[in-house]
Protein backbone atom coordinates (compact mmCIF):
# COMPACT_ATOMS: atom_id res chain seq x y z
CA UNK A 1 -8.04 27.13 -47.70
CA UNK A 2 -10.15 27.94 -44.98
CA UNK A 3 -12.35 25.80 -42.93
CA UNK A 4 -15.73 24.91 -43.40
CA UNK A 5 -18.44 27.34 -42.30
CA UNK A 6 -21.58 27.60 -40.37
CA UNK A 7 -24.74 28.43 -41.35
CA UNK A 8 -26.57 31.21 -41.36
CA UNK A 9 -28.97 29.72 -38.33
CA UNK A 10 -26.07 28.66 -36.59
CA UNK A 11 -23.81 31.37 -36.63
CA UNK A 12 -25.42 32.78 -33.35
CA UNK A 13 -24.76 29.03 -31.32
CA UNK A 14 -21.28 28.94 -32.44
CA UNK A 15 -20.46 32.65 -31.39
CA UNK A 16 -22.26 31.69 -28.49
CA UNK A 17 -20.19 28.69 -27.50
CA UNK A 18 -17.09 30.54 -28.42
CA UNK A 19 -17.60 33.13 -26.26
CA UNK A 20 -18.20 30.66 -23.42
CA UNK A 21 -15.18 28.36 -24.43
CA UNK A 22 -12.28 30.32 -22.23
CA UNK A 23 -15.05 29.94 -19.49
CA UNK A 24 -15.26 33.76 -18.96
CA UNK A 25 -15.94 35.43 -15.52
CA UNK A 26 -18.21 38.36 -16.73
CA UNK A 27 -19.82 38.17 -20.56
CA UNK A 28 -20.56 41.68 -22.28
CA UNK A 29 -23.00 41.05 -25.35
CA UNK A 30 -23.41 44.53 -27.12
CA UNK A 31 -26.68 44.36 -29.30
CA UNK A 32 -25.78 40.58 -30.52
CA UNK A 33 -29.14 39.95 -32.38
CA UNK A 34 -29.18 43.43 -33.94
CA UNK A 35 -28.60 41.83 -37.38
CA UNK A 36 -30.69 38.69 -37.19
CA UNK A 37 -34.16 38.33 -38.66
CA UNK A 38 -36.85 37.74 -35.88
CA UNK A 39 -37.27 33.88 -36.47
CA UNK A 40 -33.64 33.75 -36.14
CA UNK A 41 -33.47 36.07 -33.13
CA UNK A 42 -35.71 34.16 -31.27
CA UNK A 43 -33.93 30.82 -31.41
CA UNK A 44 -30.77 32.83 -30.73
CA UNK A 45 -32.16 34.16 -27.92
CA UNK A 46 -33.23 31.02 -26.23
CA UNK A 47 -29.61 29.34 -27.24
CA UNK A 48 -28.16 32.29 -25.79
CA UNK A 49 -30.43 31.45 -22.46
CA UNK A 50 -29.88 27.99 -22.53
CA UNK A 51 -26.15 29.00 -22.94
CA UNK A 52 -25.35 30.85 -19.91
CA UNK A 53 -27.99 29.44 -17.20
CA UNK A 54 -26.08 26.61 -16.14
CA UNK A 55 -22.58 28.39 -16.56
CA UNK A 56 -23.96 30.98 -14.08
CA UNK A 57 -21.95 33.84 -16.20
CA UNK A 58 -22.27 36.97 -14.95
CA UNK A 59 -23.69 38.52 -18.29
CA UNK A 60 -23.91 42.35 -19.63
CA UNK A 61 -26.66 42.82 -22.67
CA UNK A 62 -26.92 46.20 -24.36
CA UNK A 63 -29.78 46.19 -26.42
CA UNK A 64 -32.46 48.35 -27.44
CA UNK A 65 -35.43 45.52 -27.92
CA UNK A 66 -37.59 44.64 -25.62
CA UNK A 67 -38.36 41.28 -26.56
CA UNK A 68 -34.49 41.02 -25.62
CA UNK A 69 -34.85 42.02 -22.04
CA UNK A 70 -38.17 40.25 -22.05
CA UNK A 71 -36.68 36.80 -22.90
CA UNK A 72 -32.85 37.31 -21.19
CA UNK A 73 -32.81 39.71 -18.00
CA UNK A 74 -33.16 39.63 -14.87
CA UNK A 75 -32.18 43.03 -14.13
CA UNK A 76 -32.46 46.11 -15.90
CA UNK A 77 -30.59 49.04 -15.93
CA UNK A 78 -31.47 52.25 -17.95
CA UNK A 79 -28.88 54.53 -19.13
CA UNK A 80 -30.03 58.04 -20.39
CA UNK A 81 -27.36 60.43 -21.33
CA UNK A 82 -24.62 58.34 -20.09
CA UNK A 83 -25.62 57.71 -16.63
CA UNK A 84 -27.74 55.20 -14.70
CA UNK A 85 -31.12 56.64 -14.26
CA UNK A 86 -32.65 53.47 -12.91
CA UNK A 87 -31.79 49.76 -11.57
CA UNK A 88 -34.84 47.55 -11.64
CA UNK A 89 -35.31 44.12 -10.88
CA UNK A 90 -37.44 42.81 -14.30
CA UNK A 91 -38.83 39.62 -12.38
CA UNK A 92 -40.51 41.97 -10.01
CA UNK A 93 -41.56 44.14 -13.03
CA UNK A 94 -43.46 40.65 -14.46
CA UNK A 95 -44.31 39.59 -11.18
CA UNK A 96 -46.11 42.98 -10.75
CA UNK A 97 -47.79 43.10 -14.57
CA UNK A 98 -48.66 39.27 -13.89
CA UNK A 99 -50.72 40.57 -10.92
CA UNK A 100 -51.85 43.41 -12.19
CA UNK A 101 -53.46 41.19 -16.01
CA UNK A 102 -54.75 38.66 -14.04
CA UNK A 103 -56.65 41.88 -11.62
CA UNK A 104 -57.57 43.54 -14.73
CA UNK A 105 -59.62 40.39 -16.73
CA UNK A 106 -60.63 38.78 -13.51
CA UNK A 107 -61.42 40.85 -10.87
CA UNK A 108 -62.30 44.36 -12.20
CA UNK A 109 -64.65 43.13 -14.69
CA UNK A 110 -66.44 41.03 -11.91
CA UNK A 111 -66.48 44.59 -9.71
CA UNK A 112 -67.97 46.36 -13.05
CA UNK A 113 -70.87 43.36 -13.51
CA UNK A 114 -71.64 44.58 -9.72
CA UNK A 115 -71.79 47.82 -9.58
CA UNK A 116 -73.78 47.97 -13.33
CA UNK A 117 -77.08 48.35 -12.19
């Protein structure tokens, strides 16, 4: 007889706290919301964030979704082919696309009303 089991919804939480359980120095998460449907991945995403910010674990996600990187990293690495082809620091990639959204609705269209004659 085997023991009880989770739910769908909180399958991701308890994989989550197992994999933090043996207090782990690196964690290596290879595509982990891959089969979850996007309500789910989203609260799995933020338990997964919640998870490892105040364990400080060193933490490895291969994914190929954006909204992944978006919500989890705070660097990024590319790989093509095998090999690194870049190392960026995301937080300076929002940083930048913060600046440059709050230019483009604020300040350019105030530059256009000027120059319109």
């Amino acid at each position: 007889m085997s023991g009880p089991r989770a739910s769908r919804a909180a399958r991701p939480s308890v994989a989550i706290a197992r994999a933090l359980a043996p207090r782990p120095r690196i964690l290596l998460l290879d595509e982990p919301f891959s089969a979850l449907d996007p309500p789910l991945r989203r609260r799995a995403r933020e338990s997964l964030a919640g998870a490892i910010a105040p364990e400080r674990v060193p933490t490895i996600l291969v994914t190929h979704d954006p909204a992944d990187v978006e919500a989890l990293a705070d660097d990024l690495v590319v790989l093509r082919e095998g090999t690194v082809e870049k190392v960026l620091s995301f937080r300076r990639i929002c940083r930048k696309r913060r600046v440059a959204r709050f230019a483009a609705e604020h300040l350019v269209p105030a530059v256009r009303r000027e120059a319109a004659p």
